[in-house]
Protein backbone atom coordinates (compact mmCIF):
# COMPACT_ATOMS: atom_id res chain seq x y z
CA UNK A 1 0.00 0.00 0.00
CA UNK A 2 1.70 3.26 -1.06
CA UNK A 3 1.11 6.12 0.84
CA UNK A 4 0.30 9.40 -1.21
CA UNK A 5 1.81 12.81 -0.08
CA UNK A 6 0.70 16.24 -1.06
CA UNK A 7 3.11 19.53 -1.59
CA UNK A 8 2.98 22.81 0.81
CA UNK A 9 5.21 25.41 -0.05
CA UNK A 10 7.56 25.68 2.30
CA UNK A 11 7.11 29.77 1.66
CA UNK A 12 3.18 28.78 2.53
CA UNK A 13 3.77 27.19 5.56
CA UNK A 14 6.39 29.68 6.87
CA UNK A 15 4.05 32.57 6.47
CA UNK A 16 1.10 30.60 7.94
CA UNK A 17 3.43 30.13 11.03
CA UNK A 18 4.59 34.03 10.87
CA UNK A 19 0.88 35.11 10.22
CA UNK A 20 -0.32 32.76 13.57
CA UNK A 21 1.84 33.60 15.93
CA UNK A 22 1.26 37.69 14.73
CA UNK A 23 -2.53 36.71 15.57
CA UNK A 24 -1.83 35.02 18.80
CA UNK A 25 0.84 37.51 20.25
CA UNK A 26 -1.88 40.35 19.41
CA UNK A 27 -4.54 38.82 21.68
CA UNK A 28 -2.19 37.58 24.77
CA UNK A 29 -0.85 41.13 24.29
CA UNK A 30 -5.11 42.24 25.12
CA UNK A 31 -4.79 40.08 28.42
CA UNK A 32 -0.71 40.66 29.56
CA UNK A 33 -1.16 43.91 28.84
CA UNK A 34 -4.67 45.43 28.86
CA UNK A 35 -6.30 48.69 28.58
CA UNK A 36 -8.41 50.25 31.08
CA UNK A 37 -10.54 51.54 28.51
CA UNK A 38 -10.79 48.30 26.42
CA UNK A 39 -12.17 45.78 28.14
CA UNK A 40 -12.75 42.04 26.51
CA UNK A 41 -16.47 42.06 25.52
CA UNK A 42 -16.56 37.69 25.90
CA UNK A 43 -13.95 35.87 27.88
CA UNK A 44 -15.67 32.72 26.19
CA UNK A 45 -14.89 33.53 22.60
CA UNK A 46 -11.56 35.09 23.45
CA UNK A 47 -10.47 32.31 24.81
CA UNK A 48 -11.58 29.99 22.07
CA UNK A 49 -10.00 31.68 19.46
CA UNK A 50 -6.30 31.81 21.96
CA UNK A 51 -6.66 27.88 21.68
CA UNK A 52 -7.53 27.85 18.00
CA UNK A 53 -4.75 29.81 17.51
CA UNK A 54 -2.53 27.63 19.60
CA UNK A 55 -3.07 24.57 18.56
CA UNK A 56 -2.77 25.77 14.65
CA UNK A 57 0.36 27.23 16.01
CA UNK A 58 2.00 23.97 17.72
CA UNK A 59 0.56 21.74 14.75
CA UNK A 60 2.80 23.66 12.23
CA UNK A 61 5.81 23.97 14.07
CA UNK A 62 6.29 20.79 16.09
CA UNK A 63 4.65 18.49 14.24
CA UNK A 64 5.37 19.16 10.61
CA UNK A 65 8.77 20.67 10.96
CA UNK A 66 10.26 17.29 11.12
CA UNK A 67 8.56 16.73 7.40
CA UNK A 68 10.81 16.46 4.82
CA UNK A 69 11.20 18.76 2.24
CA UNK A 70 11.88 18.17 -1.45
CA UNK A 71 15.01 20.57 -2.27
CA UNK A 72 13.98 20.89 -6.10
CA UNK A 73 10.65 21.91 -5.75
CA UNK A 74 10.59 23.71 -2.05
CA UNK A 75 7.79 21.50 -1.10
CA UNK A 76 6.73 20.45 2.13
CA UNK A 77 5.65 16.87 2.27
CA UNK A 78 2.88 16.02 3.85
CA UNK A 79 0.33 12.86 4.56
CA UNK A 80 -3.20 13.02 3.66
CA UNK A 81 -3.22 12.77 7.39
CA UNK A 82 -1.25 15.96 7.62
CA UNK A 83 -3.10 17.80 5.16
CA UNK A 84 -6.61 17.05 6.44
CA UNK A 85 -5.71 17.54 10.07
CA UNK A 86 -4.19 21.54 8.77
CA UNK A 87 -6.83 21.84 7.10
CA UNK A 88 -9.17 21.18 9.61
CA UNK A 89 -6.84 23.59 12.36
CA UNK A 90 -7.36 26.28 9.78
CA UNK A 91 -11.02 25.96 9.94
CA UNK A 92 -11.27 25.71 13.17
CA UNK A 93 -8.81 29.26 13.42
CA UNK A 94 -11.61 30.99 10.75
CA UNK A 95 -14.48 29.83 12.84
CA UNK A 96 -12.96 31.16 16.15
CA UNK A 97 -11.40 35.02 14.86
CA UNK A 98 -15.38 34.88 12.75
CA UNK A 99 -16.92 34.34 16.38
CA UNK A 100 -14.56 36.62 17.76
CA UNK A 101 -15.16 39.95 15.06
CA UNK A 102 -19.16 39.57 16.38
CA UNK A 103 -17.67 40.44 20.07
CA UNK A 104 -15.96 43.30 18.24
CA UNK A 105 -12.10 42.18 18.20
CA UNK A 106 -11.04 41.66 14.92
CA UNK A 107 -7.41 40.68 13.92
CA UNK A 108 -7.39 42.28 10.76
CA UNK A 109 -7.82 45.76 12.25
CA UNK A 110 -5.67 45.92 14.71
């Protein structure tokens, strides 16, 4: 039984790490160092999105930065496996930062 990879760009990947822990450091940065005059509208939602984030975050850089990369094309190779579970971190990251704009903190503003 073969098993079929898929190609990331490594480029891809690297930004998606960049671009995650941007988005995470912003919102510990709301709780480590807050405002009096900004408070956190849900603690709930907040929270849920830190985890998304988090776990998006650890997925990328501890468990597919032992993946080997194919020099010629810059590719990241990874399982289906792989490629369904990022997939379904990345979803879960949308969901949380969607539920998270309709408390009234949203990423891409700030």
């Amino acid at each position: 039984m073969s098993t079929k990879t898929y190609g990331m760009s490594l480029d891809s990947l690297l930004f998606g790490i960049d671009k995650t822990e941007r988005d995470l450091d912003f919102l510990c940065s709301l709780i480590e160092q807050p405002d009096q005059e900004y408070k956190i509208p849900d603690a709930v939602e907040y929270a849920f999105a830190v985890v998304a984030l988090s776990r998006q975050l650890e997925y990328m850089t501890i468990e597919l930065s032992s993946n080997e990369v194919d020099e010629e094309t810059n590719l990241v190779l990874l399982t289906k496996k792989q490629l369904n579970k990022l997939s379904s971190l990345s979803d879960n990251v949308e969901d949380a930062l969607r539920r998270l704009r309709q408390c009234g903190i949203s990423l891409e503003q700030n």
